[in-house]
N, C-alpha and C. Protein backbone atom coordinates (compact mmCIF):
# COMPACT_ATOMS: atom_id res chain seq x y z
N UNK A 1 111.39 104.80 81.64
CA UNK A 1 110.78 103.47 81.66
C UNK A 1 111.69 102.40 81.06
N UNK A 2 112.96 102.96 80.07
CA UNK A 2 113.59 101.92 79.43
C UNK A 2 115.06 101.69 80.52
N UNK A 3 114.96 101.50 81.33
CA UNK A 3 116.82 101.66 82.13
C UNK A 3 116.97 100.38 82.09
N UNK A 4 116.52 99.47 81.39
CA UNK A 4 116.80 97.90 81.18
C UNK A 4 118.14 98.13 79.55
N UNK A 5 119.48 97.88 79.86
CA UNK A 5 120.13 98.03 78.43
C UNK A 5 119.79 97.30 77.64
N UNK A 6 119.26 96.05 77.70
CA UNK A 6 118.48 95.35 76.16
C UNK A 6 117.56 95.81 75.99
N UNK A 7 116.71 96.40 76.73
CA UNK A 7 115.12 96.77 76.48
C UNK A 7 115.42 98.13 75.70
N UNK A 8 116.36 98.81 75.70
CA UNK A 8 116.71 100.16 75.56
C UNK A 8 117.34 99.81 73.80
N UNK A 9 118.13 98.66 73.62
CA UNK A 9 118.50 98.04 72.53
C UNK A 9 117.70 97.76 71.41
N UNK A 10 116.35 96.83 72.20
CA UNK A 10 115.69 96.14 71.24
C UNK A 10 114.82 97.53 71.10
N UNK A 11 114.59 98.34 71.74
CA UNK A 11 113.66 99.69 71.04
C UNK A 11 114.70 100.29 69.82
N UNK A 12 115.62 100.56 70.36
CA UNK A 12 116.43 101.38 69.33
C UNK A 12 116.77 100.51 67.84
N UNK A 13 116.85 99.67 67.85
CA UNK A 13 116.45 99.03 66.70
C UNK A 13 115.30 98.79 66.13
N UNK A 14 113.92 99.23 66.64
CA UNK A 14 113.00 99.27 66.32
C UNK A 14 112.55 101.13 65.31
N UNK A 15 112.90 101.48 66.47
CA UNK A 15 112.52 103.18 66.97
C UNK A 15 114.02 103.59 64.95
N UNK A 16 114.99 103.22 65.52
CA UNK A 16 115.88 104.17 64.65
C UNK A 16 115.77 104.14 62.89
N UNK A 17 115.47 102.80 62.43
CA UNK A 17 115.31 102.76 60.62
C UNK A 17 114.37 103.89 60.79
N UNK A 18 112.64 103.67 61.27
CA UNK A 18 111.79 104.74 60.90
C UNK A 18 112.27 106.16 60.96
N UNK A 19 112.85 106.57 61.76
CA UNK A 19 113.58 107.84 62.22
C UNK A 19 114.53 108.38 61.13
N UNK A 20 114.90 107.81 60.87
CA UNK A 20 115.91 107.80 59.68
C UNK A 20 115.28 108.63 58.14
N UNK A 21 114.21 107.17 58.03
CA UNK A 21 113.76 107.23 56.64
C UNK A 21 112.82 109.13 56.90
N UNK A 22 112.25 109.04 58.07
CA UNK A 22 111.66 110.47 58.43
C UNK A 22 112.18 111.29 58.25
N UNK A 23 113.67 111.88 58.40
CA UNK A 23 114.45 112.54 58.63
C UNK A 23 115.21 112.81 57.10
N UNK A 24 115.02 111.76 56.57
CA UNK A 24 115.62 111.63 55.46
C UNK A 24 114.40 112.24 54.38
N UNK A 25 113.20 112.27 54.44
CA UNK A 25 111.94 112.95 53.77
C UNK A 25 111.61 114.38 54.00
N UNK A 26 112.42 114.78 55.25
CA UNK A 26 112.48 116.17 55.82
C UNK A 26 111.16 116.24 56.85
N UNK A 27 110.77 115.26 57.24
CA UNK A 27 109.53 115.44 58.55
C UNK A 27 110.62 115.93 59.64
N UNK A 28 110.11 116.53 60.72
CA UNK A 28 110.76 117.44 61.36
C UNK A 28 110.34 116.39 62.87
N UNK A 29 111.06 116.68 63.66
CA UNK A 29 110.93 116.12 65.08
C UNK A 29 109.66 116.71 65.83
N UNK A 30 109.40 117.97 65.53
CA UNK A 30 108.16 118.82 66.01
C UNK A 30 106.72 118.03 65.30
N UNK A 31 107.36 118.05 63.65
CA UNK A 31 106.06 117.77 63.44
C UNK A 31 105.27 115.99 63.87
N UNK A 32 106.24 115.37 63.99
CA UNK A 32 105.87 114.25 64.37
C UNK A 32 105.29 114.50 65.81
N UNK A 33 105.82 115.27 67.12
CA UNK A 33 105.36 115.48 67.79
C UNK A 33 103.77 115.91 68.16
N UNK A 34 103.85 116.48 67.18
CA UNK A 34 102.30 117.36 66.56
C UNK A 34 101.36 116.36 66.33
N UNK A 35 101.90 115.60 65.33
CA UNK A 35 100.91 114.74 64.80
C UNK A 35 100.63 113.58 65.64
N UNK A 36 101.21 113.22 66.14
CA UNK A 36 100.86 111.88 67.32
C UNK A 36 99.75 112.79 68.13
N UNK A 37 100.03 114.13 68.56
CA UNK A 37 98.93 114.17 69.90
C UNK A 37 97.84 114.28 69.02
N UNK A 38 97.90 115.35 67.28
CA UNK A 38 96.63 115.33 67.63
C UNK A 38 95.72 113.84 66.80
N UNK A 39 96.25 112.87 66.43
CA UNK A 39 96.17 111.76 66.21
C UNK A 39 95.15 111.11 67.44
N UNK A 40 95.81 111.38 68.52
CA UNK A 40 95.60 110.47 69.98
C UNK A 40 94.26 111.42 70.58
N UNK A 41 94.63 112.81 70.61
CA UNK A 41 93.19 113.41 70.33
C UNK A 41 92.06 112.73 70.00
N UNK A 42 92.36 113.18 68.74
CA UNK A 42 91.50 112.33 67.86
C UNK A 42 90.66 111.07 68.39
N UNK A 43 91.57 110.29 68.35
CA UNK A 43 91.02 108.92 68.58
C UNK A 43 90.09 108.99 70.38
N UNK A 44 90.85 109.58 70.88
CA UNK A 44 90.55 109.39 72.44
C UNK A 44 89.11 110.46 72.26
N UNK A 45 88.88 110.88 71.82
CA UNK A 45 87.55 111.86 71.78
C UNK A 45 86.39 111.20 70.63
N UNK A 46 87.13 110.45 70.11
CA UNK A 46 85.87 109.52 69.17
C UNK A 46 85.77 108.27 69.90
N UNK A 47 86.56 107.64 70.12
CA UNK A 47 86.58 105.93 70.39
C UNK A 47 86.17 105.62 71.84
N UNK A 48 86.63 106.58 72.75
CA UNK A 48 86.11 106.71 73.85
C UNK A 48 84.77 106.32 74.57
N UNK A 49 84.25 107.44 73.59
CA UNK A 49 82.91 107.96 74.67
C UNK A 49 82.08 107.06 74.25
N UNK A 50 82.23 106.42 72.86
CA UNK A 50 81.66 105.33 72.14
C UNK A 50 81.50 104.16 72.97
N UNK A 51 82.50 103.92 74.02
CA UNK A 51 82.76 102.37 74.32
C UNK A 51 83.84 101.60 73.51
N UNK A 52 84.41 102.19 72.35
CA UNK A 52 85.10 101.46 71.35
C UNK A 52 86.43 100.87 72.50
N UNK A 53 86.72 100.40 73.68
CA UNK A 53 87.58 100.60 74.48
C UNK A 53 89.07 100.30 73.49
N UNK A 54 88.63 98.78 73.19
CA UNK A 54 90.00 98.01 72.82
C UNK A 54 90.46 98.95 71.37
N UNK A 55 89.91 99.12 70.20
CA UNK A 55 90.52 99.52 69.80
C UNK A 55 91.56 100.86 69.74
N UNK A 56 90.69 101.80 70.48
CA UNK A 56 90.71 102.85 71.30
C UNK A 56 92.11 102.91 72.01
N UNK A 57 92.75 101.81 72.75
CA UNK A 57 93.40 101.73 73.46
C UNK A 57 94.99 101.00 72.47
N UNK A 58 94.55 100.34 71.77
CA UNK A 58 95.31 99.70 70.98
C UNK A 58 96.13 100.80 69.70
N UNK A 59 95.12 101.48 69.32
CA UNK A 59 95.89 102.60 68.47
C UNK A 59 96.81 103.59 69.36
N UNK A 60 95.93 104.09 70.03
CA UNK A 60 96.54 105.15 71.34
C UNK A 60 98.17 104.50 71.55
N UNK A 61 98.48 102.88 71.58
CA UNK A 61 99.63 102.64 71.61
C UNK A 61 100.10 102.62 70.96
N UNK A 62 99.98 102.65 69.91
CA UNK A 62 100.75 102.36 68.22
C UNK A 62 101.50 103.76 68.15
N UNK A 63 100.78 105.03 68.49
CA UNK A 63 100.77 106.27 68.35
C UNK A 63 101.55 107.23 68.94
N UNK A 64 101.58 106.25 70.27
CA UNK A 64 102.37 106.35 71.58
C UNK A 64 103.76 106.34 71.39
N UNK A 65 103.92 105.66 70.62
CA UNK A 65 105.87 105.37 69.84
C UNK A 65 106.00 106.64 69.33
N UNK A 66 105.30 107.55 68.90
CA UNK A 66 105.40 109.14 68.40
C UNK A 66 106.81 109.71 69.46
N UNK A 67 106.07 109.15 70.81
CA UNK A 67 107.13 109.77 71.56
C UNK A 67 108.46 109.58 72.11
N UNK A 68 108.93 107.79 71.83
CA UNK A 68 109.95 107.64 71.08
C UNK A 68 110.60 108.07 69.78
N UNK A 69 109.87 107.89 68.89
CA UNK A 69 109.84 108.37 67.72
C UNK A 69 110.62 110.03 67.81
N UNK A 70 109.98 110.61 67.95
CA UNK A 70 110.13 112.42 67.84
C UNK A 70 111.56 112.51 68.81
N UNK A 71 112.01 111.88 69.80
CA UNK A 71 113.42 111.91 70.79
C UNK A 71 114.13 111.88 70.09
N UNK A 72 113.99 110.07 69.18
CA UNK A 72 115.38 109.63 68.31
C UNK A 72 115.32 110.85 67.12
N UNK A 73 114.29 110.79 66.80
CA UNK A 73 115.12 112.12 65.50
C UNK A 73 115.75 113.41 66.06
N UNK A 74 115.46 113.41 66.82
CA UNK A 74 116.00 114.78 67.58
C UNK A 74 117.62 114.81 67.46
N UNK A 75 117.46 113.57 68.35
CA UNK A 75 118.75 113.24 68.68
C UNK A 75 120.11 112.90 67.73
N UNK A 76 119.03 111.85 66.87
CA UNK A 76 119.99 111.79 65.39
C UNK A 76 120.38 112.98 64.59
N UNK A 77 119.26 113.68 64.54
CA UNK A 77 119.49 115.26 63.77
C UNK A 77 120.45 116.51 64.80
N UNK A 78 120.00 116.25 65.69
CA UNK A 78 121.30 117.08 66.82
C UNK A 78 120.34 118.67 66.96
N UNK A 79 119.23 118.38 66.79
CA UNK A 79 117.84 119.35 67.26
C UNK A 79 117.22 119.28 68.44
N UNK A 80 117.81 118.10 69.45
CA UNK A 80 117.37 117.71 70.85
C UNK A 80 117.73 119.11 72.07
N UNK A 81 116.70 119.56 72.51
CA UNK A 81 117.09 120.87 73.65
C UNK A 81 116.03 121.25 74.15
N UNK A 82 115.60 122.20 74.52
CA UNK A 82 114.74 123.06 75.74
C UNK A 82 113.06 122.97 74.94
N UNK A 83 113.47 123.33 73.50
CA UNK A 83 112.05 123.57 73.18
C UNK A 83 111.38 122.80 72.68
N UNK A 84 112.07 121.45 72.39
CA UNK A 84 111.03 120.12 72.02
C UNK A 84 111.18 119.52 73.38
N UNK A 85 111.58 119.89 74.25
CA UNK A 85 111.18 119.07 76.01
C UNK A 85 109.69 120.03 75.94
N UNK A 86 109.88 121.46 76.07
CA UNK A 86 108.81 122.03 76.22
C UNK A 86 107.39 121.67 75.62
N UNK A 87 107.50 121.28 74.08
CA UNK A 87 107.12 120.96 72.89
C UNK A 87 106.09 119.70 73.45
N UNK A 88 107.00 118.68 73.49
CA UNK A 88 106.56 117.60 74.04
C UNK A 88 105.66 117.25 75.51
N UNK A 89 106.19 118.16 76.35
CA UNK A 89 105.40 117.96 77.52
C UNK A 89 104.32 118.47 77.47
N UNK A 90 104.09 120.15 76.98
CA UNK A 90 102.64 120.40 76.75
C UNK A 90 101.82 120.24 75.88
N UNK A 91 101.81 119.32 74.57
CA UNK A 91 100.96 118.40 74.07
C UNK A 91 100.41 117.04 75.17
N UNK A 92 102.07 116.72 75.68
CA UNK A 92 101.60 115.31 76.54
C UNK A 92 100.58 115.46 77.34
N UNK A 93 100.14 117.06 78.09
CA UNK A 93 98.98 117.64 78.76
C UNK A 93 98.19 117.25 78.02
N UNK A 94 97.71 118.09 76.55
CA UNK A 94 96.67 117.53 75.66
C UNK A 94 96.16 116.60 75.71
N UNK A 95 97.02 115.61 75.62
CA UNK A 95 96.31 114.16 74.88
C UNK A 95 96.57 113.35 76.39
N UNK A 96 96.71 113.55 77.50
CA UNK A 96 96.37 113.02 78.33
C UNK A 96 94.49 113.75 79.19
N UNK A 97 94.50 114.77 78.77
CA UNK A 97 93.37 115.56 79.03
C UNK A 97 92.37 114.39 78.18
N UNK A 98 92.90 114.67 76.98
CA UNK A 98 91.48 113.99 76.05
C UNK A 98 91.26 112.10 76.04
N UNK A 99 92.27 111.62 76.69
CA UNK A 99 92.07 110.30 77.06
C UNK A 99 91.10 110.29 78.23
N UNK A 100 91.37 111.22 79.63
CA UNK A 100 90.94 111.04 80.57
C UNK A 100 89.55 112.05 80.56
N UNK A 101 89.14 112.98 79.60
CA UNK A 101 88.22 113.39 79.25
C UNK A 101 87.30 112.28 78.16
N UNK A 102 87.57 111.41 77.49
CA UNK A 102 86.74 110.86 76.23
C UNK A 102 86.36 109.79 77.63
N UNK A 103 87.09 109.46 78.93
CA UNK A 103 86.42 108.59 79.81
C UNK A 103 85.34 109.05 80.30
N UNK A 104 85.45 110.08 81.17
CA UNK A 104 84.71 111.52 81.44
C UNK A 104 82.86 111.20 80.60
N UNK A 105 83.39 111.71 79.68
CA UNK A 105 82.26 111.56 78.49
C UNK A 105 81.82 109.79 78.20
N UNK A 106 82.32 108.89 78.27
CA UNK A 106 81.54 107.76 78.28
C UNK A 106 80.66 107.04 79.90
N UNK A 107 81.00 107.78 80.78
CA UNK A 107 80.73 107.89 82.09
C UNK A 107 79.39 108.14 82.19
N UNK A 108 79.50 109.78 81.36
CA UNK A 108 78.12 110.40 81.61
C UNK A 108 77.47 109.88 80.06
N UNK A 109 77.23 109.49 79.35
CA UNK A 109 76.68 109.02 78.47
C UNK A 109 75.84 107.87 78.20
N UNK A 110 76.74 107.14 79.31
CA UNK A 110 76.25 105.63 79.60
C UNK A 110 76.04 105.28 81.41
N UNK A 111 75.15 106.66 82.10
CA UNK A 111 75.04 106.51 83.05
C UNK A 111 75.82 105.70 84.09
N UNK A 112 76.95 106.04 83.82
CA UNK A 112 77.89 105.42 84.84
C UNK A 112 78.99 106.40 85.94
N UNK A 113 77.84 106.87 86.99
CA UNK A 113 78.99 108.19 87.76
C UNK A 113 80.00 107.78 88.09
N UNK A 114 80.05 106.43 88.61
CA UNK A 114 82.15 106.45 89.72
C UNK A 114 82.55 106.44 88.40
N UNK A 115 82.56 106.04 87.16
CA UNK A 115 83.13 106.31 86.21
C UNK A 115 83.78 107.79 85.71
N UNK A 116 82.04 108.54 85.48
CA UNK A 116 82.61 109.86 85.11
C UNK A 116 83.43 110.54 86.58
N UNK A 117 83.23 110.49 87.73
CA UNK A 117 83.94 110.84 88.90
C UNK A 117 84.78 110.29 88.68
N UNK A 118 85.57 109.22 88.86
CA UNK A 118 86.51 108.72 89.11
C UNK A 118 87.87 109.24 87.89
N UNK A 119 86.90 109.69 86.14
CA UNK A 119 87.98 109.79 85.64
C UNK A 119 88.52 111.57 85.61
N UNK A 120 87.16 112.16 85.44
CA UNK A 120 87.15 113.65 85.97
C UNK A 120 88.25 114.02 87.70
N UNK A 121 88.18 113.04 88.20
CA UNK A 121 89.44 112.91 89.44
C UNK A 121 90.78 112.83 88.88
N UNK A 122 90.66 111.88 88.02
CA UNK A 122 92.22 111.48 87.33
C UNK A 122 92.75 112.37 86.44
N UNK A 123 91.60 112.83 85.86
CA UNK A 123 92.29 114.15 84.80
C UNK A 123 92.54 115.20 85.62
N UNK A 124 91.93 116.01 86.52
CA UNK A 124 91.90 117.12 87.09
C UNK A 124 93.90 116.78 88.29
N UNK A 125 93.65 115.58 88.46
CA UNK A 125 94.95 115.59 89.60
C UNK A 125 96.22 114.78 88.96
N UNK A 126 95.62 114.39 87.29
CA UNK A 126 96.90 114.44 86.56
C UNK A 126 97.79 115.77 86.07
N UNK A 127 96.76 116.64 85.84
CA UNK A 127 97.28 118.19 85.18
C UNK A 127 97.50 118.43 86.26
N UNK A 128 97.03 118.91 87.36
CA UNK A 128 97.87 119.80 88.78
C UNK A 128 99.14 118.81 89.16
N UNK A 129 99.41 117.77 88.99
CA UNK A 129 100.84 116.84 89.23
C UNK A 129 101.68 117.60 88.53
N UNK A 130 101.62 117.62 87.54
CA UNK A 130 102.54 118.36 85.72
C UNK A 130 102.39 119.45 86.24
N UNK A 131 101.34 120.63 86.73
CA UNK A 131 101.44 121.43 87.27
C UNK A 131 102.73 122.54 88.00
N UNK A 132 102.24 121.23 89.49
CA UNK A 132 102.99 121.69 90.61
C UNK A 132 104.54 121.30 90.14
N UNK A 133 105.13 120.26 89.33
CA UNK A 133 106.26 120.17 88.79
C UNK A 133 107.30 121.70 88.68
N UNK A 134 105.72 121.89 87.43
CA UNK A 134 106.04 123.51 86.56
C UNK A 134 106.57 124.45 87.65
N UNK A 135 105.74 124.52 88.46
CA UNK A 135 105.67 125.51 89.05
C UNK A 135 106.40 125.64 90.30
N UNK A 136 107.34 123.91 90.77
CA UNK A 136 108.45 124.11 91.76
C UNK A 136 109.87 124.39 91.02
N UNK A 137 109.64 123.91 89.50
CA UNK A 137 111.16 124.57 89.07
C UNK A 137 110.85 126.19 89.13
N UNK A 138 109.53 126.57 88.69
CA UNK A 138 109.88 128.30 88.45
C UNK A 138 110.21 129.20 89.66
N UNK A 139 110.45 128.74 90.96
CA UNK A 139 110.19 129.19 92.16
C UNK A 139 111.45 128.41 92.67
N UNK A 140 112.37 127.58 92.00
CA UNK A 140 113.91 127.36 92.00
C UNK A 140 114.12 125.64 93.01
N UNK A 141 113.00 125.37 92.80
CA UNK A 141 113.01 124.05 93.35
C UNK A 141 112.68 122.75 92.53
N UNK A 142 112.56 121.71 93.08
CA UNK A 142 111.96 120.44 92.37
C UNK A 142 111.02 119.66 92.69
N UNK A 143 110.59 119.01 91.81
CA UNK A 143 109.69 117.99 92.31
C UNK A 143 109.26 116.59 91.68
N UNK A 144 110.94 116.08 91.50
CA UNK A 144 110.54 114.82 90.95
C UNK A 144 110.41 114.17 92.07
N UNK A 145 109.23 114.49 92.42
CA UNK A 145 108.49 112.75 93.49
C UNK A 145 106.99 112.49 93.02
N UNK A 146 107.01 111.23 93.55
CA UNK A 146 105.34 110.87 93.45
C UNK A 146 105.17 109.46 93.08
N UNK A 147 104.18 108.91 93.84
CA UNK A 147 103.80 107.57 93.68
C UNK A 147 103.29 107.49 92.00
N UNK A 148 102.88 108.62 91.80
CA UNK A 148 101.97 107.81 90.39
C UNK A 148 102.19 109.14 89.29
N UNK A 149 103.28 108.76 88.68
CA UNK A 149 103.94 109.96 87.49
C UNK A 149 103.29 109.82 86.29
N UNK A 150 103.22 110.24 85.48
CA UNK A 150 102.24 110.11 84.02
C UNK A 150 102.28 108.57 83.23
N UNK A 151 103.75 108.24 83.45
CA UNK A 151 103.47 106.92 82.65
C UNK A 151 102.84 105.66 83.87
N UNK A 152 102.82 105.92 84.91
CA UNK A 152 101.89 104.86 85.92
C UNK A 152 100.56 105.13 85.65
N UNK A 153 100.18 106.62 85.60
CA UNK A 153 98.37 106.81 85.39
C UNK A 153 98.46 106.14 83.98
N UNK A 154 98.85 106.53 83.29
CA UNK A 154 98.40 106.20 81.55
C UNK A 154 98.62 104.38 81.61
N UNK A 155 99.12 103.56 81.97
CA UNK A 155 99.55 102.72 82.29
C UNK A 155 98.23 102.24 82.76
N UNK A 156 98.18 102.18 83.96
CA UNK A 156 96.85 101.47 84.78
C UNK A 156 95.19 101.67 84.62
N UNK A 157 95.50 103.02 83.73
CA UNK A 157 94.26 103.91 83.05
C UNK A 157 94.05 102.42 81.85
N UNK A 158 95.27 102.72 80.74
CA UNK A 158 94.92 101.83 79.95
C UNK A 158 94.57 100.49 79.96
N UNK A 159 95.22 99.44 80.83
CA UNK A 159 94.95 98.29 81.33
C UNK A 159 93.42 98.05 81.46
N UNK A 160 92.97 98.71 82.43
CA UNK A 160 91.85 98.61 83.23
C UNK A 160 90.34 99.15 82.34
N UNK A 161 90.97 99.73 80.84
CA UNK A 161 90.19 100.57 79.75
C UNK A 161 90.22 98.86 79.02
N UNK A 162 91.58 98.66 78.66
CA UNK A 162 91.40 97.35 77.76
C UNK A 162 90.77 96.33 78.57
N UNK A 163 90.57 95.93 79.61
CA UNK A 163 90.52 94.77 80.23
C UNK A 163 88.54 95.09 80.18
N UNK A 164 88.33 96.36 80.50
CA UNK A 164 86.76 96.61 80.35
C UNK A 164 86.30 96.43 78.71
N UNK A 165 86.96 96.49 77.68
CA UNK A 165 86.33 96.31 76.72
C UNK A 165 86.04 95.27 76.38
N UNK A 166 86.78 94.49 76.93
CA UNK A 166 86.54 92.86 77.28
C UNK A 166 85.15 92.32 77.90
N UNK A 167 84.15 93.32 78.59
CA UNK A 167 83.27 93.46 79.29
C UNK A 167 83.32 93.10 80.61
N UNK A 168 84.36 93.31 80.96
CA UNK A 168 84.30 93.44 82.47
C UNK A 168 84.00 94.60 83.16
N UNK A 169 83.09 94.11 84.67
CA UNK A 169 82.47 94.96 85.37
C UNK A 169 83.16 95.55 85.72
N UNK A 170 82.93 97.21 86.74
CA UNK A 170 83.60 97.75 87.50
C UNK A 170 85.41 98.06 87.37
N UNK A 171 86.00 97.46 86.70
CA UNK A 171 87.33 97.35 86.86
C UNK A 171 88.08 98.76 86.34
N UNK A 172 86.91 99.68 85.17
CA UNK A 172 87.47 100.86 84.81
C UNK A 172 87.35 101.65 86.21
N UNK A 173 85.99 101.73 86.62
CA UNK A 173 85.42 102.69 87.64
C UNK A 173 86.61 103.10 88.80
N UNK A 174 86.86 101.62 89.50
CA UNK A 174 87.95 101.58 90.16
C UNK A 174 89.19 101.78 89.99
N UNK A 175 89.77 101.18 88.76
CA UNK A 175 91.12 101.56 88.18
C UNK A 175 91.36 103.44 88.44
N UNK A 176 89.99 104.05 87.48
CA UNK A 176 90.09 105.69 87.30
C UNK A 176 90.36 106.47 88.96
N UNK A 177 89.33 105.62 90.16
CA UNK A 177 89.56 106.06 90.96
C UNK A 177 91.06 106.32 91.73
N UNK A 178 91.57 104.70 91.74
CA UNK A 178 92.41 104.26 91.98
C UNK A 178 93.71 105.51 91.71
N UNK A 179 93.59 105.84 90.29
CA UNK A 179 94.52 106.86 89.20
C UNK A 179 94.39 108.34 90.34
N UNK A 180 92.85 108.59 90.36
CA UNK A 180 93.10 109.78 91.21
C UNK A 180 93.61 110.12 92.50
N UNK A 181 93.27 108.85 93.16
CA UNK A 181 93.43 108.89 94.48
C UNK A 181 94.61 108.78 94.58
N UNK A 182 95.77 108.09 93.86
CA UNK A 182 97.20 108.16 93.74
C UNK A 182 97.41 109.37 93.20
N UNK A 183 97.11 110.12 92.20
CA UNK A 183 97.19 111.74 91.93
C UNK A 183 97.30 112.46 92.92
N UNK A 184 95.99 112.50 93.94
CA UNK A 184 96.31 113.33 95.06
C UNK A 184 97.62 113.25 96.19
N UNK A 185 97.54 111.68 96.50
CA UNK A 185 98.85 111.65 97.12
C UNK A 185 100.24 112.15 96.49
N UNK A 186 100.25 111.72 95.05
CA UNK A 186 101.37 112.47 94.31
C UNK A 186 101.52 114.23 94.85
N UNK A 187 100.56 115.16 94.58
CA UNK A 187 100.59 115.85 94.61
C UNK A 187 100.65 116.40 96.29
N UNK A 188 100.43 115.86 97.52
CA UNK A 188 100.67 116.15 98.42
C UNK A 188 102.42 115.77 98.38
N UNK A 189 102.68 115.06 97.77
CA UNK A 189 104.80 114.42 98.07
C UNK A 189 105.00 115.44 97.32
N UNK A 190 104.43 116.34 96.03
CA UNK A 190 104.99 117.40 95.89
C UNK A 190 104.90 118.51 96.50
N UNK A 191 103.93 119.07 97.04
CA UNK A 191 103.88 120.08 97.67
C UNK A 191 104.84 120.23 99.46
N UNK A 192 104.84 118.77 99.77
CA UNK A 192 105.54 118.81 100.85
C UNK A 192 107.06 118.55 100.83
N UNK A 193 107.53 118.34 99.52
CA UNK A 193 109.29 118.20 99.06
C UNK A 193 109.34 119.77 99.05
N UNK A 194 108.67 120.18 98.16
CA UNK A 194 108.88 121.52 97.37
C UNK A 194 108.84 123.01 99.11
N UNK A 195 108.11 122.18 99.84
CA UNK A 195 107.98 123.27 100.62
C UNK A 195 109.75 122.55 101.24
N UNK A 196 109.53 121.92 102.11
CA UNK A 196 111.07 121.39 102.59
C UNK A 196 112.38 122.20 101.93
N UNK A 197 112.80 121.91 100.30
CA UNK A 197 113.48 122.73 99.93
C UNK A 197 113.63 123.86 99.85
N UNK A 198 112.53 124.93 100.15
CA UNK A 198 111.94 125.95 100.25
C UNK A 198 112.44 126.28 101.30
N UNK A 199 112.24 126.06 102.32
CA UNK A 199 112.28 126.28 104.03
C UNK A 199 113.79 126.12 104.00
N UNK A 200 114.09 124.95 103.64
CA UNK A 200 116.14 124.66 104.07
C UNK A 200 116.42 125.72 103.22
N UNK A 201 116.82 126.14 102.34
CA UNK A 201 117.38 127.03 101.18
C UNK A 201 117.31 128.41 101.99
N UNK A 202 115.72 129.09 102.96
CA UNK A 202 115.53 130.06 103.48
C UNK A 202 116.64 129.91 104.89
N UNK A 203 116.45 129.12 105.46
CA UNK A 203 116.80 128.62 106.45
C UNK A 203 118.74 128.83 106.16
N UNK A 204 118.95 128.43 105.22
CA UNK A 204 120.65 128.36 104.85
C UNK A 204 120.82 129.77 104.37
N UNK A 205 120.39 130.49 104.05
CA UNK A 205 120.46 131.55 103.13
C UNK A 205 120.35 132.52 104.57
């Protein structure tokens, strides 16, 4: 999301003193990792289902720098490799589950189905996206494609979360749908890359 070189600048001058002083206390790159999701947990399973939207959404970002945060120390410390990618991505499952689950739950709470549908869509065809990823490298292929990758759902999820706490109508219901229905297409551009490389590779071989 940062391939802008000032935008990449003005973070790293943000992102690196804290990193530092962390590193320098002996907090570990993992554990910061740790603690942001279950932080965001947290919040997304209380603030949620409540209606609390804005603040809800506002911490979730504060928290969100975790995952800047936890890179640069990595990187500064020279601990950056296989098992904090691993580390990191399957928490990022977590706490994207419990954002799009604490919607889930304010849906059905406050009698609102395209809501709970729409976000129960977005969670279910955000994890099979991350999924099918997993599961075209283990089978020797890839699958970076897709209209709508984790930081577009979390993105338009959140917007459309803050802009409703504002009390606006409808705009979550649709947004969540919106999230899934781009999920599924994601996940058809993966399944139909992944087969392609599949087939040529058999085909060459």
């Amino acid at each position: 999301m940062l391939n802008n070189p000032a935008a990449r600048k003005v973070v790293s001058g943000v992102i690196e003193p804290p990193a530092r002083l962390l590193l320098r206390m002996h907090v570990s790159p993992d554990a910061v990792t740790i603690t942001g999701t279950v932080l965001t947990v947290a919040v997304a399973l209380v603030f949620l289902p409540q209606g609390w939207f804005i603040p809800a959404v506002l911490i979730i970002l504060v928290i969100g720098m975790s995952d800047l945060l936890d890179g640069t120390m990595a990187r500064m410390s020279g601990t950056s490799g296989p098992w904090g990618n691993f580390l990191d991505a399957t928490l990022d499952r977590l706490a994207d589950g419990a954002i799009f689950g604490g919607l889930v739950l304010y849906g059905a709470f406050n009698d609102q189905p395209w809501v709970t549908t729409g976000a129960l869509l977005a969670l279910v065809t955000g994890q099979v996206t991350s999924y099918a990823k997993a599961r075209a490298e283990a089978v020797g292929a890839s699958a970076n494609v897709g209209i709508a990758e984790r930081a577009e759902r979390l993105i338009l999820a959140g917007i459309a979360t803050l802009i409703a706490g504002f009390g606006v109508p409808y705009v979550l219901a649709i947004a969540l749908w919106i999230v899934g229905l781009l999920g599924l297409v994601t996940i058809g551009q993966r399944i139909w890359t992944v087969r392609a490389q599949l087939r040529a590779s058999r085909d060459g071989g």
